[in-house]
Protein backbone atom coordinates (compact mmCIF):
# COMPACT_ATOMS: atom_id res chain seq x y z
CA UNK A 1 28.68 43.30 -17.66
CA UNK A 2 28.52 42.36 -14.10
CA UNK A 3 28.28 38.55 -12.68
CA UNK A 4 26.67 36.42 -14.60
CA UNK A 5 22.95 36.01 -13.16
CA UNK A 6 23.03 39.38 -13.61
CA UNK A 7 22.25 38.10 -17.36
CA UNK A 8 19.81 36.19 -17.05
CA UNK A 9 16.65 38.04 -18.71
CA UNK A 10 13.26 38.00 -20.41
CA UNK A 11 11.30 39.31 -23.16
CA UNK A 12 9.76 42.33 -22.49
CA UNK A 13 6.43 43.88 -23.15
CA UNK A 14 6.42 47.24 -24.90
CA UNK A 15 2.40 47.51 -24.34
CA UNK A 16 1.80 51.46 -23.95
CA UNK A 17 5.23 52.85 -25.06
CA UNK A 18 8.53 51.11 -25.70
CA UNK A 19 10.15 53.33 -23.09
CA UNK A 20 8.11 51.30 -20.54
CA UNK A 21 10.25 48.08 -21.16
CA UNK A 22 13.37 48.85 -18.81
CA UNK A 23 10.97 49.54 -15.81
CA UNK A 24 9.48 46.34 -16.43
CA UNK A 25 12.72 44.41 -16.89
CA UNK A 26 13.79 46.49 -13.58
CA UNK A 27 10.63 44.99 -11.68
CA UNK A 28 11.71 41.90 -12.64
CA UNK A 29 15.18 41.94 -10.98
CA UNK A 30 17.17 41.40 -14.60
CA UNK A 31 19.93 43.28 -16.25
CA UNK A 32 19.02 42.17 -19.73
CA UNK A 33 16.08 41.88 -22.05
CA UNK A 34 14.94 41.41 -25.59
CA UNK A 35 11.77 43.26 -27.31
CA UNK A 36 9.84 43.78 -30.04
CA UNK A 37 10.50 47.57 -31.53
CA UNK A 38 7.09 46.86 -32.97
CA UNK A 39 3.72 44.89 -33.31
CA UNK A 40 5.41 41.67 -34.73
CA UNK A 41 1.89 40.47 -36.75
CA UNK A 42 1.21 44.09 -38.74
CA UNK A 43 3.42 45.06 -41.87
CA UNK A 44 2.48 49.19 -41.31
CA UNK A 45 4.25 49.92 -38.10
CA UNK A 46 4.50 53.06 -35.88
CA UNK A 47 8.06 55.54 -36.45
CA UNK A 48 10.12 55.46 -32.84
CA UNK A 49 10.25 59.70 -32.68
CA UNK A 50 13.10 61.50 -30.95
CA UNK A 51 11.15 61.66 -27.56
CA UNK A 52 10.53 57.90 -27.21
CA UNK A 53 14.21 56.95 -28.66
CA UNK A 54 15.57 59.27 -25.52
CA UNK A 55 13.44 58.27 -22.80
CA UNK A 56 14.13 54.73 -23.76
CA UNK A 57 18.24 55.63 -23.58
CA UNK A 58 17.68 57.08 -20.40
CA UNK A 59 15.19 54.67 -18.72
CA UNK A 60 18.13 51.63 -19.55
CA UNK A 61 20.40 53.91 -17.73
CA UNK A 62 18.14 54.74 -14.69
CA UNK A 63 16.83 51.30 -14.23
CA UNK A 64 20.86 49.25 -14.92
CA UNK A 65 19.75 47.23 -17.71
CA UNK A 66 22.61 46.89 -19.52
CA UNK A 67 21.91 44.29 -22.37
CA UNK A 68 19.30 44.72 -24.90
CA UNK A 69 18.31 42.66 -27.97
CA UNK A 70 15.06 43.01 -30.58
CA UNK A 71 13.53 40.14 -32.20
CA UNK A 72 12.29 41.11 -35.73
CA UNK A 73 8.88 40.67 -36.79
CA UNK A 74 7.90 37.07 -37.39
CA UNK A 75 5.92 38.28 -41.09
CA UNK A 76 9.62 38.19 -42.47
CA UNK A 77 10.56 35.58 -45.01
CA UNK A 78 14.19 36.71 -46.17
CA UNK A 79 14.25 33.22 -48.10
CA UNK A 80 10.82 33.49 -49.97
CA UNK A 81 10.67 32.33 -53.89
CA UNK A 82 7.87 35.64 -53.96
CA UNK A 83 10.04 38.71 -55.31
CA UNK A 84 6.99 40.99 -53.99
CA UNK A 85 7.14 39.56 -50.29
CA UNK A 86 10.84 39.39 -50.20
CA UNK A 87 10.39 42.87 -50.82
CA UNK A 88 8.47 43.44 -48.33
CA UNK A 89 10.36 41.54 -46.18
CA UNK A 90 13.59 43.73 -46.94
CA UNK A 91 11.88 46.54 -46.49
CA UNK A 92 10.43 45.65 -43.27
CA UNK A 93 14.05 44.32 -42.10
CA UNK A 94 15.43 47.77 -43.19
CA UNK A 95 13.32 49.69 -40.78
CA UNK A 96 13.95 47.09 -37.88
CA UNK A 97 17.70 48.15 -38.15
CA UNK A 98 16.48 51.93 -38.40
CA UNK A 99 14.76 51.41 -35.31
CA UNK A 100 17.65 49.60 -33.53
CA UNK A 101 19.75 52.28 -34.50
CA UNK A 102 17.84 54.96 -33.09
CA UNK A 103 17.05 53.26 -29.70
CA UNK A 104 20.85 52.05 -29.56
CA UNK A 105 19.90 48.24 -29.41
CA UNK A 106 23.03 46.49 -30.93
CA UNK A 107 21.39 43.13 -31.92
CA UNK A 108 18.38 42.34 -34.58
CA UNK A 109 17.78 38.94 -33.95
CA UNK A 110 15.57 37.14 -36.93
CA UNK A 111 14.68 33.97 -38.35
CA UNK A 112 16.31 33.37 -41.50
CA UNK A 113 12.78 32.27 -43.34
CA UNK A 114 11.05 29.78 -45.40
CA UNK A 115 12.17 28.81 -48.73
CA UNK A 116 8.21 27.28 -49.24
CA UNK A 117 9.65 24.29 -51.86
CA UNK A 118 12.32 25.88 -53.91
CA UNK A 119 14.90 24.43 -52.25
CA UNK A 120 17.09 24.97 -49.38
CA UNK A 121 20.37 26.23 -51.82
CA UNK A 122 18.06 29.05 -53.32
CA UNK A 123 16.43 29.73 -50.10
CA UNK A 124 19.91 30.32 -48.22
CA UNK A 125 20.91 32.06 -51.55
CA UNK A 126 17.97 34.71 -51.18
CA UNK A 127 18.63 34.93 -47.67
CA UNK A 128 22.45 35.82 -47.95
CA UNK A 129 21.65 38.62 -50.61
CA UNK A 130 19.29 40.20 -48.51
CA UNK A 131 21.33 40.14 -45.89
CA UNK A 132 23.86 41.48 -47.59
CA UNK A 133 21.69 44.44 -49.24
CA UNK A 134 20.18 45.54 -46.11
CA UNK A 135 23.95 45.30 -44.18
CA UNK A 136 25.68 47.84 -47.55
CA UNK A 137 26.39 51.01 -45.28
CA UNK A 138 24.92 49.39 -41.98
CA UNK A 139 28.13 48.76 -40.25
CA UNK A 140 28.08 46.20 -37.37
CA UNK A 141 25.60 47.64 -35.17
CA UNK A 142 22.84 46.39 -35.12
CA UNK A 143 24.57 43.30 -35.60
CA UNK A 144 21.94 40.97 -38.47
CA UNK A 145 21.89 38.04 -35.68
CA UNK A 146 20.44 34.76 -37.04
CA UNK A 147 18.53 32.87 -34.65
CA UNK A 148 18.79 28.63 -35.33
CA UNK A 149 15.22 27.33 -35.91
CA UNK A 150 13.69 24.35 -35.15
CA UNK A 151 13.38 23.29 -38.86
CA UNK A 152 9.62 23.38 -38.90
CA UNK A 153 8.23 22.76 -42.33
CA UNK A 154 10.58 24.27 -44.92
CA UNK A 155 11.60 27.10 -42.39
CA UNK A 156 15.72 27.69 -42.99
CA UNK A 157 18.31 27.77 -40.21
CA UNK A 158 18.15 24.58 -38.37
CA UNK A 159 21.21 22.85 -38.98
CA UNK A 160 25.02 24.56 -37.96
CA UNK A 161 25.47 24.04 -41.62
CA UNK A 162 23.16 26.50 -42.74
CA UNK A 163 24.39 29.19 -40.19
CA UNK A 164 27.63 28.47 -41.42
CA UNK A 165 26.75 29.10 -45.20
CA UNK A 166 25.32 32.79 -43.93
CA UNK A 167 28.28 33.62 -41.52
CA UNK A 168 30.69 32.84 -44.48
CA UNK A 169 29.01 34.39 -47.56
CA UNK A 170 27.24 37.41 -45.15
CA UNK A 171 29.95 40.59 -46.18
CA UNK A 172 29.14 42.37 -42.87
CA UNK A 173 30.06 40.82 -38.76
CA UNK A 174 26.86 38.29 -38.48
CA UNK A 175 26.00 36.80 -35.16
CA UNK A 176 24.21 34.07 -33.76
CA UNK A 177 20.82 33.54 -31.62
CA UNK A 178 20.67 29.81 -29.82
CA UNK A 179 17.83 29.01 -28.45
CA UNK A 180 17.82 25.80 -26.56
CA UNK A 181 14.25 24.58 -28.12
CA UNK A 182 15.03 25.14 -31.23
CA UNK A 183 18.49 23.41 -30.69
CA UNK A 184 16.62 20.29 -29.35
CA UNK A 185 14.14 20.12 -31.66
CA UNK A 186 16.52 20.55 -35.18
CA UNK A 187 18.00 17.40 -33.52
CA UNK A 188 21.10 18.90 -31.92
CA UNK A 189 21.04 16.69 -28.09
CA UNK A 190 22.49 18.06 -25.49
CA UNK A 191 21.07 17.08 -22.37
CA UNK A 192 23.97 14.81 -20.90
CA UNK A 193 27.50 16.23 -20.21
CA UNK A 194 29.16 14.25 -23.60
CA UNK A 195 26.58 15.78 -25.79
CA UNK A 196 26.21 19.08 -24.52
CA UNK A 197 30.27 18.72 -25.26
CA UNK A 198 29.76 17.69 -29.08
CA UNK A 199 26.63 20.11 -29.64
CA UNK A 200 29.11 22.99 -29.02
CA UNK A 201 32.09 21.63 -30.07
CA UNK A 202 30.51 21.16 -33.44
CA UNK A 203 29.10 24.48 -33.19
CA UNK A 204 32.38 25.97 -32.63
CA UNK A 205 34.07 23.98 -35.97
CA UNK A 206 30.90 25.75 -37.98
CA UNK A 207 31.07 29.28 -36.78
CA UNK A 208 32.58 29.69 -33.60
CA UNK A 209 31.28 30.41 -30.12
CA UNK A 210 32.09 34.08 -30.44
CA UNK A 211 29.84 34.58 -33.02
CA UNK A 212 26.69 33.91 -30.22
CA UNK A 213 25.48 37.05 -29.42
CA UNK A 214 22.74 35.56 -27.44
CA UNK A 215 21.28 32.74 -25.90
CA UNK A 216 16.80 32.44 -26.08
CA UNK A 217 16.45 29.89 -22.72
CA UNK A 218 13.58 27.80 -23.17
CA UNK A 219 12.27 24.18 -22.43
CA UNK A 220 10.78 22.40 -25.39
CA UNK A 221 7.10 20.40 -25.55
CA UNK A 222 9.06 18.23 -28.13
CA UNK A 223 11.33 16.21 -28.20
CA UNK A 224 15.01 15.55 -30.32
CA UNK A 225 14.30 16.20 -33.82
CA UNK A 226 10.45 16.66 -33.76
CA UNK A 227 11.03 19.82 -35.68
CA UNK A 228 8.57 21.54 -33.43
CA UNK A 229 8.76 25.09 -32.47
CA UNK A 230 6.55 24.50 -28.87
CA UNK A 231 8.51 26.30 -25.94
CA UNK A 232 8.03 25.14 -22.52
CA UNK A 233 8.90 26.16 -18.55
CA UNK A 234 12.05 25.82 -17.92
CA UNK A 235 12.43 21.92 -16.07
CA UNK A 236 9.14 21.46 -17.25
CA UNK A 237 9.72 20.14 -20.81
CA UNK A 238 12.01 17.60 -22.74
CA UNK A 239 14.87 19.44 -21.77
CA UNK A 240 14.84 19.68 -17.94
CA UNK A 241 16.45 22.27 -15.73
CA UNK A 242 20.50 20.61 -15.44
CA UNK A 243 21.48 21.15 -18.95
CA UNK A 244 20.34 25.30 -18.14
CA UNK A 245 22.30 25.00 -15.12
CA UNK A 246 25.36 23.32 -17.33
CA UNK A 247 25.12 26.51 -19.61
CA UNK A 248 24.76 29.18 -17.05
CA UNK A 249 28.01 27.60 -15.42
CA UNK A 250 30.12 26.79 -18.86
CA UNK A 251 32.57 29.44 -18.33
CA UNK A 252 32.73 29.89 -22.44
CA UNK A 253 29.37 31.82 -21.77
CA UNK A 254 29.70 33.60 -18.67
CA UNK A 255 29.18 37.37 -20.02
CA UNK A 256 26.62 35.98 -22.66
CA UNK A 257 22.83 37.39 -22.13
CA UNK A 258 20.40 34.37 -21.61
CA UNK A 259 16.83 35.25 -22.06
CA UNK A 260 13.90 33.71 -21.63
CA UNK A 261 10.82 33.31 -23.87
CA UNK A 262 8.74 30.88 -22.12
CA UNK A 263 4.85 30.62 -22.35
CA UNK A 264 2.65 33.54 -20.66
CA UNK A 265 5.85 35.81 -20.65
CA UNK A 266 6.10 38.29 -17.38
CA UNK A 267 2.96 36.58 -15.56
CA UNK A 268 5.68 33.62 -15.22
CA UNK A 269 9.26 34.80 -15.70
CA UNK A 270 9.56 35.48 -11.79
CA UNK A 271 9.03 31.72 -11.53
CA UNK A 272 11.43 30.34 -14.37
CA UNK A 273 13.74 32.76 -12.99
CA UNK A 274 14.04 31.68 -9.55
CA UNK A 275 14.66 27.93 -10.81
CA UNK A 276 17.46 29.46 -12.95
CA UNK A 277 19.07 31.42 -10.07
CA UNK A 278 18.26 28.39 -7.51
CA UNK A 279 21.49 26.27 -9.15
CA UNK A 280 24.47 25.30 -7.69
CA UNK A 281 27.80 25.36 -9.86
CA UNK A 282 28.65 22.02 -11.36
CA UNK A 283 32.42 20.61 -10.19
């Protein structure tokens, strides 16, 4: 997949047409991005038709893109106690993966949900048979590719122990989102070289580095274990730019897409991207 700034990316508007996204990545200077396949607020959402599918195919070839990720709609509650909005939710998860399929994006990256006070066990429960309806007949692509939260309120997926219950009881090839906030902020430190060692090292015992299918690169407003999901520039938050520079140069993730999701998206990318590039490799 080429050298490994080449993977640095963003998120990437689809205002107008979703086809637009790889010319905007493209402007950008990066190899790899993540989008929304549609508006992430609305339940009703627009079918991808033949034409846009194709032109989107061909506009990642023209303009080299060669990693893509989408990041499901943020209405989805997988873990909710509500049989009529897990419904929806399945439903709504079912035609992300349709969508995926027919735009040839290999990951679906989601938050697992909110169990809203019935309990973690139940919530993971709920989330794992989803998961494991909407996978029957799916095959591995799109890869279901749970993203690790920040543990607001009763939200799911904030401790390695919770991916772990998902990758293990999950029938189909699940994968794994880390974003660096959200790492931070469920209490996971890894901002000196010894923790940074025992953050992955523990990640590794729960499901493995392989299962990462992605890395989300942002700074967080908060700070270990606040809980809060409040992304930041990167060197600009709690985090600070030498722990992204330790990950972009841990050889374990050298062909792994690192995208960032920091605040007023494109308008600032070309900045948090030059910082990232700017680093030197660490002995």
């Amino acid at each position: 997949m080429g050298k490994r700034a080449d993977l640095l990316g963003a998120h990437i508007s689809t205002a107008g047409a979703i086809e637009l996204a790889p010319g905007r990545a493209a402007r950008l200077g990066i190899r790899a991005m993540q989008v929304f396949t549609s508006n992430q607020l609305q339940w009703n959402q627009k079918q991808i038709t033949a034409s846009n599918a194709a032109s989107f195919r061909d506009r990642m070839r023209a303009h080299g893109v060669e990693f893509v990720c989408s990041h499901a709609s943020y209405l989805i509650n997988l873990a909710s106690p509500s049989p009529i909005l897990r419904r929806k939710s399945q439903a709504a998860m079912s035609a992300e993966l349709q969508r995926c399929r027919d735009l040839g994006i290999p990951f679906l990256v989601f938050h697992p949900g909110a169990h809203l006070g019935s309990g973690e066990d139940k919530g993971l429960a709920r989330v794992v048979d989803a998961m494991n309806r909407l996978s029957k007949g799916n095959g591995e692509i799109p890869a279901l590719t749970v993203e690790i939260t920040a543990g607001q309120g009763t939200c799911l997926g904030a401790s390695f122990d919770h991916l772990a219950e998902i990758v293990r009881s999950v029938r189909s090839g699940v994968r794994i989102c880390i974003d660096t906030c959200h790492l931070l902020a469920a209490g996971y430190e890894l901002r000196d070289e010894a923790s940074y060692g025992r953050t992955f090292d523990a990640l590794e015992r729960a499901v493995g580095l392989h299962r990462i299918a992605v890395f989300h690169f942002n700074d967080s407003k908060g700070d270990l274990g606040c809980r809060l999901d409040r992304h930041e520039h990167i060197g600009k938050g709690r985090i600070g730019l030498a722990t992204f520079h330790r990950l972009m140069d841990d050889d374990r993730f050298r062909r792994m897409p690192m995208i960032l999701e920091t605040p007023e998206g494109e308008a600032k990318d070309p900045m948090n991207l030059r910082k990232l590039r700017a680093r030197r490799r660490s002995p």
